[in-house]
PDB file of N, CA and C in Angstrom:
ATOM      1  N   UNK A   1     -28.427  63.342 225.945  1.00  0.00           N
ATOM      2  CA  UNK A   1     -29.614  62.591 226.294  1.00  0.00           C
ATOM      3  C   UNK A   1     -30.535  62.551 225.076  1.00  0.00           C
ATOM      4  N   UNK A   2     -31.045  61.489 225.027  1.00  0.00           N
ATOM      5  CA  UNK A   2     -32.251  60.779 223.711  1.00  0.00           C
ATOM      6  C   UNK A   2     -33.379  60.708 224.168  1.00  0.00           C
ATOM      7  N   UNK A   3     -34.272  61.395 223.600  1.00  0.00           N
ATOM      8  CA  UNK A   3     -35.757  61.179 223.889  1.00  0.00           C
ATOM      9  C   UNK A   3     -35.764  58.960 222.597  1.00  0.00           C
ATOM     10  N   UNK A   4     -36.761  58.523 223.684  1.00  0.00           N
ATOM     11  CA  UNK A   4     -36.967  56.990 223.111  1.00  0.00           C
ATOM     12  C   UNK A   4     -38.266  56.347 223.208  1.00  0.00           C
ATOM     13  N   UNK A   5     -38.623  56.431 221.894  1.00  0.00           N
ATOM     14  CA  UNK A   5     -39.975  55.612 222.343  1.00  0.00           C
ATOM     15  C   UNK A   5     -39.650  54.336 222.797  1.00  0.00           C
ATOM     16  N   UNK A   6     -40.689  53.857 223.309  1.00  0.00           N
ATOM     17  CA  UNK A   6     -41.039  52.468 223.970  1.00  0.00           C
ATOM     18  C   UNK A   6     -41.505  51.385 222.874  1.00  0.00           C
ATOM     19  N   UNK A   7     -41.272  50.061 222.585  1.00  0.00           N
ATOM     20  CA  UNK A   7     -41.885  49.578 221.753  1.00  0.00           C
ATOM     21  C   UNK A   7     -43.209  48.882 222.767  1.00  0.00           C
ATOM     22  N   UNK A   8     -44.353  49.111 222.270  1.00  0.00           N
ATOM     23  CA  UNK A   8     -45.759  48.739 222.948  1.00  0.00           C
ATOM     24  C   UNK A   8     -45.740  47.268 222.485  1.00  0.00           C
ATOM     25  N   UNK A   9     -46.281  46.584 223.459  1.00  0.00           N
ATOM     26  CA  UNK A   9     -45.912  45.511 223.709  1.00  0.00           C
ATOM     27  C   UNK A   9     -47.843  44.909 224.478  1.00  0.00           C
ATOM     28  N   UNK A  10     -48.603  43.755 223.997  1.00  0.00           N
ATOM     29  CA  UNK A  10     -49.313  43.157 224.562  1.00  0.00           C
ATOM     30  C   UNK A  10     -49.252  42.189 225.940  1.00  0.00           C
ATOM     31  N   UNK A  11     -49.858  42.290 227.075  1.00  0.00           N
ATOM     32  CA  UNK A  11     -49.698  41.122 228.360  1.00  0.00           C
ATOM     33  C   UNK A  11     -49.745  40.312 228.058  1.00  0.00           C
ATOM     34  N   UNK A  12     -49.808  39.797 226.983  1.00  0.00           N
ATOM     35  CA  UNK A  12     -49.562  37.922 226.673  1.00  0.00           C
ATOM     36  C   UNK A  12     -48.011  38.144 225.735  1.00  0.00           C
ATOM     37  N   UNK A  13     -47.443  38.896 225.594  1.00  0.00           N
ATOM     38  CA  UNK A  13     -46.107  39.015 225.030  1.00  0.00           C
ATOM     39  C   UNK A  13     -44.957  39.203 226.213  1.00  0.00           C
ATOM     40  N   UNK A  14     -45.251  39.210 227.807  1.00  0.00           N
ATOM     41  CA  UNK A  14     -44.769  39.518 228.349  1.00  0.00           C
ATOM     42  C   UNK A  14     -43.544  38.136 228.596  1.00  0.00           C
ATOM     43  N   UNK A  15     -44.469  37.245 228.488  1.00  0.00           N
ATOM     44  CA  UNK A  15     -43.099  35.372 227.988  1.00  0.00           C
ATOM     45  C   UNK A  15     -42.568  35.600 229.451  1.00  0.00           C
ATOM     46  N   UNK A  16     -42.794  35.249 230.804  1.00  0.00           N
ATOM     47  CA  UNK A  16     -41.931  35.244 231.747  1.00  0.00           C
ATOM     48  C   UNK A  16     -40.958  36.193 232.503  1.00  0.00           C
ATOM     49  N   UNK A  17     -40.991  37.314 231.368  1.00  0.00           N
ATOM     50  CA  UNK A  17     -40.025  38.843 231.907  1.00  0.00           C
ATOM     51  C   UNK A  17     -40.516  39.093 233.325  1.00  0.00           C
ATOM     52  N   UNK A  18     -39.677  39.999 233.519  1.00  0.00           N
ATOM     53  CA  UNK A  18     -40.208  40.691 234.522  1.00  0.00           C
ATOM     54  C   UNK A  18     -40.560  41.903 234.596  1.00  0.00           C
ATOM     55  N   UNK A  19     -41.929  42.048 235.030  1.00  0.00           N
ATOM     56  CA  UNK A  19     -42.374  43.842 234.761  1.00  0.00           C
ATOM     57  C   UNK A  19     -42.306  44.609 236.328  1.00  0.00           C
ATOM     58  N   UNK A  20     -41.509  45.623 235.458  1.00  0.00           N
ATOM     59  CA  UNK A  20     -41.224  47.038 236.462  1.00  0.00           C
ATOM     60  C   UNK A  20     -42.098  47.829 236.306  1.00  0.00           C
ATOM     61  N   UNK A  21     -42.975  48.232 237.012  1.00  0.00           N
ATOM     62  CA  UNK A  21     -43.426  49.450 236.712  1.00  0.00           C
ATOM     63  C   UNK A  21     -43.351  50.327 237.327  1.00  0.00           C
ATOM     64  N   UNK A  22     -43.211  51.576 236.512  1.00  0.00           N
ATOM     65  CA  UNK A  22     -42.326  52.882 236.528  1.00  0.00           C
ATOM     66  C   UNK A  22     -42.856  53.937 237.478  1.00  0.00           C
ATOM     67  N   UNK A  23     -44.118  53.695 237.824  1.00  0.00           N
ATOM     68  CA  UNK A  23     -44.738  54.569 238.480  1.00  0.00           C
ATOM     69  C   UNK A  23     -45.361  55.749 238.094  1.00  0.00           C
ATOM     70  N   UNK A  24     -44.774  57.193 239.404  1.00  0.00           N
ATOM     71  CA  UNK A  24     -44.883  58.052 238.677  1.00  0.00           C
ATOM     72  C   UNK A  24     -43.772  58.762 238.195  1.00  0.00           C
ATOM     73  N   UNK A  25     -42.577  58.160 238.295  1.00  0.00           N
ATOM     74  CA  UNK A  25     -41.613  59.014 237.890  1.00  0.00           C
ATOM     75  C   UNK A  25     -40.518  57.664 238.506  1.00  0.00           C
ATOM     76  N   UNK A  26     -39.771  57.223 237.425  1.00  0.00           N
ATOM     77  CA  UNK A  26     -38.116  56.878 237.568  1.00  0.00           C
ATOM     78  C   UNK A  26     -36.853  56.958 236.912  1.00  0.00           C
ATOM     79  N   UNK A  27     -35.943  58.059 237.620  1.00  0.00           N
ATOM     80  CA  UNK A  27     -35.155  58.904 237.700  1.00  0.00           C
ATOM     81  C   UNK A  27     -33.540  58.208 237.646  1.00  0.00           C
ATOM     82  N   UNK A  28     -33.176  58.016 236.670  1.00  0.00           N
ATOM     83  CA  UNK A  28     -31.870  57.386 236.959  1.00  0.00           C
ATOM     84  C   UNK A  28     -30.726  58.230 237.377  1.00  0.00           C
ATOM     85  N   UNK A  29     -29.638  57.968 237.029  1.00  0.00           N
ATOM     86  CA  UNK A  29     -28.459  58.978 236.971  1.00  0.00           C
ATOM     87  C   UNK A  29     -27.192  59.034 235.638  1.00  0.00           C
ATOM     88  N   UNK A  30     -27.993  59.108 234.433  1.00  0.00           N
ATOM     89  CA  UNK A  30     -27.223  59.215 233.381  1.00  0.00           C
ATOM     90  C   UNK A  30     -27.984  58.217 232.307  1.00  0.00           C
ATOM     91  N   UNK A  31     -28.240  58.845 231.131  1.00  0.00           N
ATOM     92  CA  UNK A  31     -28.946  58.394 229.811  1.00  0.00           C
ATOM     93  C   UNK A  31     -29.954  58.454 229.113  1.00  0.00           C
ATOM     94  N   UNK A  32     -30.820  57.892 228.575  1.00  0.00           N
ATOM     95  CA  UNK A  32     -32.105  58.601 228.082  1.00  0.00           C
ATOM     96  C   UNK A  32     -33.233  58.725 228.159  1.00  0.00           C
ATOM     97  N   UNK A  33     -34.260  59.498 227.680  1.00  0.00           N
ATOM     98  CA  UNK A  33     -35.830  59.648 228.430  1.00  0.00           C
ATOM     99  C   UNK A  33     -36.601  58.250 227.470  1.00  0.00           C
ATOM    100  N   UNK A  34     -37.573  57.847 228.163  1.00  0.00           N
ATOM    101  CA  UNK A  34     -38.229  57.055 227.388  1.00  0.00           C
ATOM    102  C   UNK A  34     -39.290  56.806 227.897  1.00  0.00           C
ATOM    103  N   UNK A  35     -40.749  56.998 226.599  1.00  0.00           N
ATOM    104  CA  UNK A  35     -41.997  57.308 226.536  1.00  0.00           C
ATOM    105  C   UNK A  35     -42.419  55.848 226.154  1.00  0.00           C
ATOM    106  N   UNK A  36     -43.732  55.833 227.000  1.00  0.00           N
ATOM    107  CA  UNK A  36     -44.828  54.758 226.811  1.00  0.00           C
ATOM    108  C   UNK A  36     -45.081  54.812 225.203  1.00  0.00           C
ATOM    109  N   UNK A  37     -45.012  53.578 224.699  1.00  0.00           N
ATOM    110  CA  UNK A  37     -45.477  53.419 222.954  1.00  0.00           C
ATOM    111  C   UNK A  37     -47.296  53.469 223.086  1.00  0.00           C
ATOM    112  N   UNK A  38     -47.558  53.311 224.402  1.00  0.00           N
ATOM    113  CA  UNK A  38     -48.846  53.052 223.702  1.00  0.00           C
ATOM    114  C   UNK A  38     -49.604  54.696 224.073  1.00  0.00           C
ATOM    115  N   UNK A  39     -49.426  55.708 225.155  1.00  0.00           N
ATOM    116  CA  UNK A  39     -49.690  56.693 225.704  1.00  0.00           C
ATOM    117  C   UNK A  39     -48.990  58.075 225.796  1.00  0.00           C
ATOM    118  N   UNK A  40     -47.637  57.755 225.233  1.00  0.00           N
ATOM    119  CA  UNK A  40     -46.836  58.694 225.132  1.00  0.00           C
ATOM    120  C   UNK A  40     -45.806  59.355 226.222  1.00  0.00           C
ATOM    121  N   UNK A  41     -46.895  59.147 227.578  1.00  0.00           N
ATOM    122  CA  UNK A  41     -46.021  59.602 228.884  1.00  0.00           C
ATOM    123  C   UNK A  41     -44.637  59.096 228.865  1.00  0.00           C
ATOM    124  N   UNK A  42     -44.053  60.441 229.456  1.00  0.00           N
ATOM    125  CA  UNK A  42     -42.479  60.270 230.043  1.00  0.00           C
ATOM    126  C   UNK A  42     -42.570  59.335 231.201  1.00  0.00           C
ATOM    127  N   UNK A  43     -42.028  57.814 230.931  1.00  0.00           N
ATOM    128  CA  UNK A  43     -41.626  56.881 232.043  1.00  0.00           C
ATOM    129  C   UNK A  43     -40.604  56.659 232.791  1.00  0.00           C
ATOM    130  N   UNK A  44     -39.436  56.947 231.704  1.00  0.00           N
ATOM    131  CA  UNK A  44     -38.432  57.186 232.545  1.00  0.00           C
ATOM    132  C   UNK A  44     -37.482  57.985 232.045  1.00  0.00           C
ATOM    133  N   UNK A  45     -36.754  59.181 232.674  1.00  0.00           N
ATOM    134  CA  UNK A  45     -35.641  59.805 232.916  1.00  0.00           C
ATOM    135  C   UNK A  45     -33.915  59.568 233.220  1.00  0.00           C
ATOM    136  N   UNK A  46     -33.456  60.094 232.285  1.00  0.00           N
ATOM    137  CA  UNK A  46     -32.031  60.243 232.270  1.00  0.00           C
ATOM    138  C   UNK A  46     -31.354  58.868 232.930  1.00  0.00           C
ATOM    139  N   UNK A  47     -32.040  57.770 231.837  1.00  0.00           N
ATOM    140  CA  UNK A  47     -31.433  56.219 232.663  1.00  0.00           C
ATOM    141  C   UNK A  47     -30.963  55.556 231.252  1.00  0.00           C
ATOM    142  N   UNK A  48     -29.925  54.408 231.530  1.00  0.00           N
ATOM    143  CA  UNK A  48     -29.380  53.590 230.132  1.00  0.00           C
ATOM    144  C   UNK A  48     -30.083  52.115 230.657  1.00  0.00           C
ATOM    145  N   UNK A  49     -31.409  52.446 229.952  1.00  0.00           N
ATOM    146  CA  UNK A  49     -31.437  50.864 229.887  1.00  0.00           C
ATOM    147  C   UNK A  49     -30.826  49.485 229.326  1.00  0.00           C
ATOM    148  N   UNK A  50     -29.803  50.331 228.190  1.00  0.00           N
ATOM    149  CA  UNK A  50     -29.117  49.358 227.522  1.00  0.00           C
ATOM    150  C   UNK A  50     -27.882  48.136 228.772  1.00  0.00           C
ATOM    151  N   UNK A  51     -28.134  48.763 230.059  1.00  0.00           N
ATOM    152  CA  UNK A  51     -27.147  48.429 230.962  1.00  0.00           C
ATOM    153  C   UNK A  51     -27.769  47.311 232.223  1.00  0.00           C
ATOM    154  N   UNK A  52     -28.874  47.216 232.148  1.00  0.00           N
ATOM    155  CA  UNK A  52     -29.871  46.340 232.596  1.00  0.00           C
ATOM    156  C   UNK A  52     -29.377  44.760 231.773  1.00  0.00           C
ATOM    157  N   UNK A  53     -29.374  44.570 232.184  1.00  0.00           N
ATOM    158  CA  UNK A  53     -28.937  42.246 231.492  1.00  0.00           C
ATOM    159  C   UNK A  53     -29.942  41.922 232.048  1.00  0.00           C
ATOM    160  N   UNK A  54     -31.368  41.907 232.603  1.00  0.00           N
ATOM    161  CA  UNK A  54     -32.671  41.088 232.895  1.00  0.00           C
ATOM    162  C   UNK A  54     -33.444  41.346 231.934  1.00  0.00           C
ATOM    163  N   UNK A  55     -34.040  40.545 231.700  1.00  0.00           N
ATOM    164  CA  UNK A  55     -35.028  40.840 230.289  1.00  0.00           C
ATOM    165  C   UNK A  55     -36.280  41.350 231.766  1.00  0.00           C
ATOM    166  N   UNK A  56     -36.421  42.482 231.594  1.00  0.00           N
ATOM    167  CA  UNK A  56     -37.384  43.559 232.005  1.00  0.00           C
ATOM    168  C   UNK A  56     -38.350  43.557 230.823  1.00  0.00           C
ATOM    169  N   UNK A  57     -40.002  43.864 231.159  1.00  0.00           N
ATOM    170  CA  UNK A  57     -41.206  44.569 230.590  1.00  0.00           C
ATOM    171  C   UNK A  57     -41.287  45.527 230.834  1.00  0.00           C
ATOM    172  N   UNK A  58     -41.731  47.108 230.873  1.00  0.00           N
ATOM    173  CA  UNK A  58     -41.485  48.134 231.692  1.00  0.00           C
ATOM    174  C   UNK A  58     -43.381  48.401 231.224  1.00  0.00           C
ATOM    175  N   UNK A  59     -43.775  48.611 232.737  1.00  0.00           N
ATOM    176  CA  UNK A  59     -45.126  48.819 232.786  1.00  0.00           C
ATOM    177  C   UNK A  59     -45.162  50.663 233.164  1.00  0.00           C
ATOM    178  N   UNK A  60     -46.512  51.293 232.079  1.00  0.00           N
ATOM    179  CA  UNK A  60     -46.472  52.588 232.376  1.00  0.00           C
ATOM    180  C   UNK A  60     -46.922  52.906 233.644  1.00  0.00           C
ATOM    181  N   UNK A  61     -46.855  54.190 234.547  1.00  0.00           N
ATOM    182  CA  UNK A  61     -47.769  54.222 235.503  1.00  0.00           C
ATOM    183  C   UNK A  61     -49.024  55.025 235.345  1.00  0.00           C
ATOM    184  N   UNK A  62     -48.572  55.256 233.920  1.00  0.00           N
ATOM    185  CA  UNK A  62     -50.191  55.846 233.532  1.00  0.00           C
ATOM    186  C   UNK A  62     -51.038  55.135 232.858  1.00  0.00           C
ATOM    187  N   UNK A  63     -51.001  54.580 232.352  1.00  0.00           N
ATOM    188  CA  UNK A  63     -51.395  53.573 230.945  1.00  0.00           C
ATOM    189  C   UNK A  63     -51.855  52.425 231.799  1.00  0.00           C
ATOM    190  N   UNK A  64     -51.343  52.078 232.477  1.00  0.00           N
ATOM    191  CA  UNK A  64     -50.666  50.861 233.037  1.00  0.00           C
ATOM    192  C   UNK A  64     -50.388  49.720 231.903  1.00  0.00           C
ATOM    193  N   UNK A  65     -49.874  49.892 230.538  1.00  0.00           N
ATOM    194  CA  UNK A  65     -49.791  49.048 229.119  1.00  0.00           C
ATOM    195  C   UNK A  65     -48.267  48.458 229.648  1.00  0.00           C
ATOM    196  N   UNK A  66     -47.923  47.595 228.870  1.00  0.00           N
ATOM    197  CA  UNK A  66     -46.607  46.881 228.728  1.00  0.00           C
ATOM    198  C   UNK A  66     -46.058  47.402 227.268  1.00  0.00           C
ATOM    199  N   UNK A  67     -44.357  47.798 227.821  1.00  0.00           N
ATOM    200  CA  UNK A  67     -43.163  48.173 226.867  1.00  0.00           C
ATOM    201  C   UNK A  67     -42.191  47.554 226.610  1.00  0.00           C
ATOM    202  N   UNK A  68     -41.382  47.317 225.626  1.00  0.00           N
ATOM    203  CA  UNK A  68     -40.019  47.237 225.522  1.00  0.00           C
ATOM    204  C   UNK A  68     -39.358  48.331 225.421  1.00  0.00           C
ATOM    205  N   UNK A  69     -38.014  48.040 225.576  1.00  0.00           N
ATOM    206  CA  UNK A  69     -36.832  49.279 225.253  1.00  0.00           C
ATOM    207  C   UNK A  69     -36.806  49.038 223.715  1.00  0.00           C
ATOM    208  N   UNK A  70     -36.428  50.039 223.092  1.00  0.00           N
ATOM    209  CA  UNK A  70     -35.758  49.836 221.827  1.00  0.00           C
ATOM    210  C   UNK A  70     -34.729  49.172 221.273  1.00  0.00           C
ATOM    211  N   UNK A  71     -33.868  48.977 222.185  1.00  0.00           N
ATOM    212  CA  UNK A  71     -32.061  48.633 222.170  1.00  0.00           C
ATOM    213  C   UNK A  71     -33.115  46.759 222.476  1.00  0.00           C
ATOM    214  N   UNK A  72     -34.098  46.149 223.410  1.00  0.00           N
ATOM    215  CA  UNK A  72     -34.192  44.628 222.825  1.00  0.00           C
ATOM    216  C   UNK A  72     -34.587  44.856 221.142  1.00  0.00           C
ATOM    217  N   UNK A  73     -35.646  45.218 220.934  1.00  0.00           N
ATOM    218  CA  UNK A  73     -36.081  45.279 219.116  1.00  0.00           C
ATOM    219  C   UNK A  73     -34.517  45.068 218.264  1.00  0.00           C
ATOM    220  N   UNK A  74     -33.428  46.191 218.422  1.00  0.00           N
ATOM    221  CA  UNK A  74     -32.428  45.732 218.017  1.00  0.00           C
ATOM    222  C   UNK A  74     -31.869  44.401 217.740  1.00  0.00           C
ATOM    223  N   UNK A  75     -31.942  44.266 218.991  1.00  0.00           N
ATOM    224  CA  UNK A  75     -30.577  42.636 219.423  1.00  0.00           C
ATOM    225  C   UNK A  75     -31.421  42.224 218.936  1.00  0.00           C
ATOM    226  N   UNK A  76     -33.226  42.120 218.758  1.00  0.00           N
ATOM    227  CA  UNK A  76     -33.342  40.670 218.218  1.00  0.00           C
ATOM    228  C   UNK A  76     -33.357  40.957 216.472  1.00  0.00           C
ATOM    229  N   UNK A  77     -32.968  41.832 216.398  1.00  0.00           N
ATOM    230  CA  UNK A  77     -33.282  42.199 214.641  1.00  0.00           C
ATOM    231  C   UNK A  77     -31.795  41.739 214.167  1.00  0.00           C
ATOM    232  N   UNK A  78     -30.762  42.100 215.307  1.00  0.00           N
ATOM    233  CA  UNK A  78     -29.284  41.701 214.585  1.00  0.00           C
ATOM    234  C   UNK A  78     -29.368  40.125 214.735  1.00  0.00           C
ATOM    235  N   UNK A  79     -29.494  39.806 215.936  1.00  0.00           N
ATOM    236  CA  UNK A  79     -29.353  38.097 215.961  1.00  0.00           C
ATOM    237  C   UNK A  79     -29.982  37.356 214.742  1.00  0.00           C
ATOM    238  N   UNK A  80     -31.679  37.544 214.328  1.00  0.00           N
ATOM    239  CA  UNK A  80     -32.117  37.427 213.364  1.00  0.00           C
ATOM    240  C   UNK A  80     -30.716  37.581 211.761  1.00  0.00           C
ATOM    241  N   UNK A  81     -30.721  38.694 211.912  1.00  0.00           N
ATOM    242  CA  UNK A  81     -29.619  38.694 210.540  1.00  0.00           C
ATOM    243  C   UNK A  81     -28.621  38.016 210.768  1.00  0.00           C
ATOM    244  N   UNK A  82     -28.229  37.242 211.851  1.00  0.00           N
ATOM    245  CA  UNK A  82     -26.712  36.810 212.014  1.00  0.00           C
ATOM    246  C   UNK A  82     -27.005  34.860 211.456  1.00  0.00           C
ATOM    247  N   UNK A  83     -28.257  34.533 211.507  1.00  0.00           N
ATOM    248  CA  UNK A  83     -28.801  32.881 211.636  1.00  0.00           C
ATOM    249  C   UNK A  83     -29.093  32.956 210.188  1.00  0.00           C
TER     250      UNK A  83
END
């Protein structure tokens, strides 16, 4: 398991996604922890977001701020290098 920051993300960057928010605690069953970019809190537990295909926002339940996963920042950094 990977501790993961969140990439912090503005409500006008949200483009149509859909936001989850995490509450006070969501608990998957296999993969990594991942912290609010803008607050730090643990949002979510032992989950692979890389396995999600909806373009999700993930809202803190403390913060209440808007996140990305790390693994989108990726894909759009490779696609970028691929054009």
């Amino acid at each position: 398991m990977i501790e993961r920051m969140m990439i912090p993300i503005q409500e006008y960057q949200i483009e149509g996604r859909t936001v989850f928010n995490t509450g006070v605690s969501t608990v998957g069953k296999g993969g990594d922890d991942y912290f609010c970019g803008h607050c730090g809190r643990k949002m979510i537990h032992n989950m692979n977001l890389a396995r999600i295909e909806a373009p999700v926002v993930y809202q803190c339940g403390g913060c209440q701020c808007y996140n990305l996963p790390p693994e989108v920042e990726a894909e759009a950094g490779t696609a970028a290098s691929e054009t």
